[in-house]
Each structure stands twice: as C-alpha cells, then as structure tokens.
Protein backbone atom coordinates (compact mmCIF):
# COMPACT_ATOMS: atom_id res chain seq x y z
CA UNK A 1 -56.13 35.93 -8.28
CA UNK A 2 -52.88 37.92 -7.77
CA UNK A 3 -50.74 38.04 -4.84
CA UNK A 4 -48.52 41.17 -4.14
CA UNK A 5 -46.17 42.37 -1.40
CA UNK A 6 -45.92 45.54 0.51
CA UNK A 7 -42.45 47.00 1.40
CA UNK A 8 -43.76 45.83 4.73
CA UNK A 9 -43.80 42.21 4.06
CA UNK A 10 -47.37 42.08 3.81
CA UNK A 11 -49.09 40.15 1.03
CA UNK A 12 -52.88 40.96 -0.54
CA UNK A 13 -54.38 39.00 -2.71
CA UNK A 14 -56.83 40.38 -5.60
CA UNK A 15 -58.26 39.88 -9.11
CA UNK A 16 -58.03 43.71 -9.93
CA UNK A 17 -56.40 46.64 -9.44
CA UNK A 18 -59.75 48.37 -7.88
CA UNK A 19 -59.91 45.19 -5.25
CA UNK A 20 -55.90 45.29 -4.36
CA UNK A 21 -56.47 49.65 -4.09
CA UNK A 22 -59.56 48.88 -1.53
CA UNK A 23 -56.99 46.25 0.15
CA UNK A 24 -54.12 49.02 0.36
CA UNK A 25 -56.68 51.47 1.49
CA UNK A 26 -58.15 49.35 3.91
CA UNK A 27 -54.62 48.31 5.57
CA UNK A 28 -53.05 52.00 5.38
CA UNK A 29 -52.68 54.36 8.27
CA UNK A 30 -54.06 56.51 5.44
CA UNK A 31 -57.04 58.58 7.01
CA UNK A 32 -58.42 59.50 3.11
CA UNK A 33 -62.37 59.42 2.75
CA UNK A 34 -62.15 57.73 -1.21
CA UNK A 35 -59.99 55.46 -2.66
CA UNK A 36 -58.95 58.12 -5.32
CA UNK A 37 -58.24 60.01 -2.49
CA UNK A 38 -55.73 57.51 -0.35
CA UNK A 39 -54.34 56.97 -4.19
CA UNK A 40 -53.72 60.60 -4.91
CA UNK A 41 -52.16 61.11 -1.23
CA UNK A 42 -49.98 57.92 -1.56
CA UNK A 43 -48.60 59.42 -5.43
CA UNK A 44 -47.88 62.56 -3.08
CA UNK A 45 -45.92 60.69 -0.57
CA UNK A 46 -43.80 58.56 -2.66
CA UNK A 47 -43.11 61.85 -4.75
CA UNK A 48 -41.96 63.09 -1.85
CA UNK A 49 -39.77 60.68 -0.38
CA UNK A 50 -38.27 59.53 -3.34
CA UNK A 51 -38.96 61.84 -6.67
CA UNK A 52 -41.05 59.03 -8.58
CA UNK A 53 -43.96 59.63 -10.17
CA UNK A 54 -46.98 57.69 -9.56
CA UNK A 55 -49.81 57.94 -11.71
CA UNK A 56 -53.46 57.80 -10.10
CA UNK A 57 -56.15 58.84 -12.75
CA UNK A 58 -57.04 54.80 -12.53
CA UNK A 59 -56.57 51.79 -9.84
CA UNK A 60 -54.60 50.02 -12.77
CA UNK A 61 -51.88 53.02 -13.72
CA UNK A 62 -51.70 53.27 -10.02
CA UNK A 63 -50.69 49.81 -8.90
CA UNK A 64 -48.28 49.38 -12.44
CA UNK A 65 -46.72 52.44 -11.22
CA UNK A 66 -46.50 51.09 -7.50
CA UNK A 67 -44.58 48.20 -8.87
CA UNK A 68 -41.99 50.18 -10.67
CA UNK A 69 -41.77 52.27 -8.62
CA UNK A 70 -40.76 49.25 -6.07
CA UNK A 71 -43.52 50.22 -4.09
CA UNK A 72 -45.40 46.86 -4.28
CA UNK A 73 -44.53 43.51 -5.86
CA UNK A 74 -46.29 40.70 -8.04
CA UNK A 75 -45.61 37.43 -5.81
CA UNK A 76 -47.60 35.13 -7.47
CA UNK A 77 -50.39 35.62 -10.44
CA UNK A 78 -52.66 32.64 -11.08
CA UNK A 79 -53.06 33.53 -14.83
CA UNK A 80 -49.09 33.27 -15.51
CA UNK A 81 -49.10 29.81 -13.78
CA UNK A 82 -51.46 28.36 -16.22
CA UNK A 83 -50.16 29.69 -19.36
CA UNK A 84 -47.21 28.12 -17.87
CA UNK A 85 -48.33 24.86 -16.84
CA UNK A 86 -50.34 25.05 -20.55
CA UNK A 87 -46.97 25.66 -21.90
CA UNK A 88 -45.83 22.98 -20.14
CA UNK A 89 -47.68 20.24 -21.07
CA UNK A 90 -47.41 20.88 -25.20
C-alpha cells in the first residue's frame, strides 16, 4: 500500500495506480462519467493552468506524471520500507 498527497493536504492510500485514479475520481469535484474521462479532463486542466503535460493513455503514466508534475506526492510506500528495513538488518 502507497500513501500520496493532494495539493490539498489530502492523503489516499492505494496498491495501484487504477485504485489511487478511482480514489482521485471519487474525491474530485470532477463531474466525468469514466475514469479515463476525469483523467483526460484533469491532463486538460493542469495543461492549462500551468503548461505541463500529463500523460493519460494509462492510470500508471497518469499518476507518474501527476507526481512530476507536483500534482500529487508519494508519502509513504510500504514496499520501500521493507527493502529498507531488509537492508537494514544485513
């Protein structure tokens, strides 16, 4: 499980990119019938306001491009902690 953060503050959890798009789509003003539909609207939007480009062929190009875009952040992934804490204990 992955937690992210919204430029609102607000954090989802999810173990893929389809789930966390559902969770954006669910919590969005957004009145789009599809997911690909809130995720093409949203790549509109942010071209819009600031000139990025945000990719939304798949859930998983869209949320990469979300985060470099500085749309969304990784706040904690569950994976990296145990490589770590593997790491750790070697």
């Amino acid at each position: 499980m992955t937690k992210y953060q919204d430029n609102n503050g607000t954090i989802f959890e999810a173990d893929t990119p389809e789930e966390l798009v559902r969770y954006l789509h669910e919590a969005s003003y957004a009145q789009a019938e599809s997911d690909a539909l809130f995720m093409e609207e949203m790549a509109g939007r942010i071209r819009f306001m600031s000139g990025q480009e945000v990719r939304h062929s798949s859930c998983e190009e869209f949320v990469q491009d979300l985060i470099k875009a500085k749309q969304l952040a990784i706040v904690e992934d569950e994976e990296t902690e145990k490589e770590d804490e593997a790491q750790d204990k070697s």
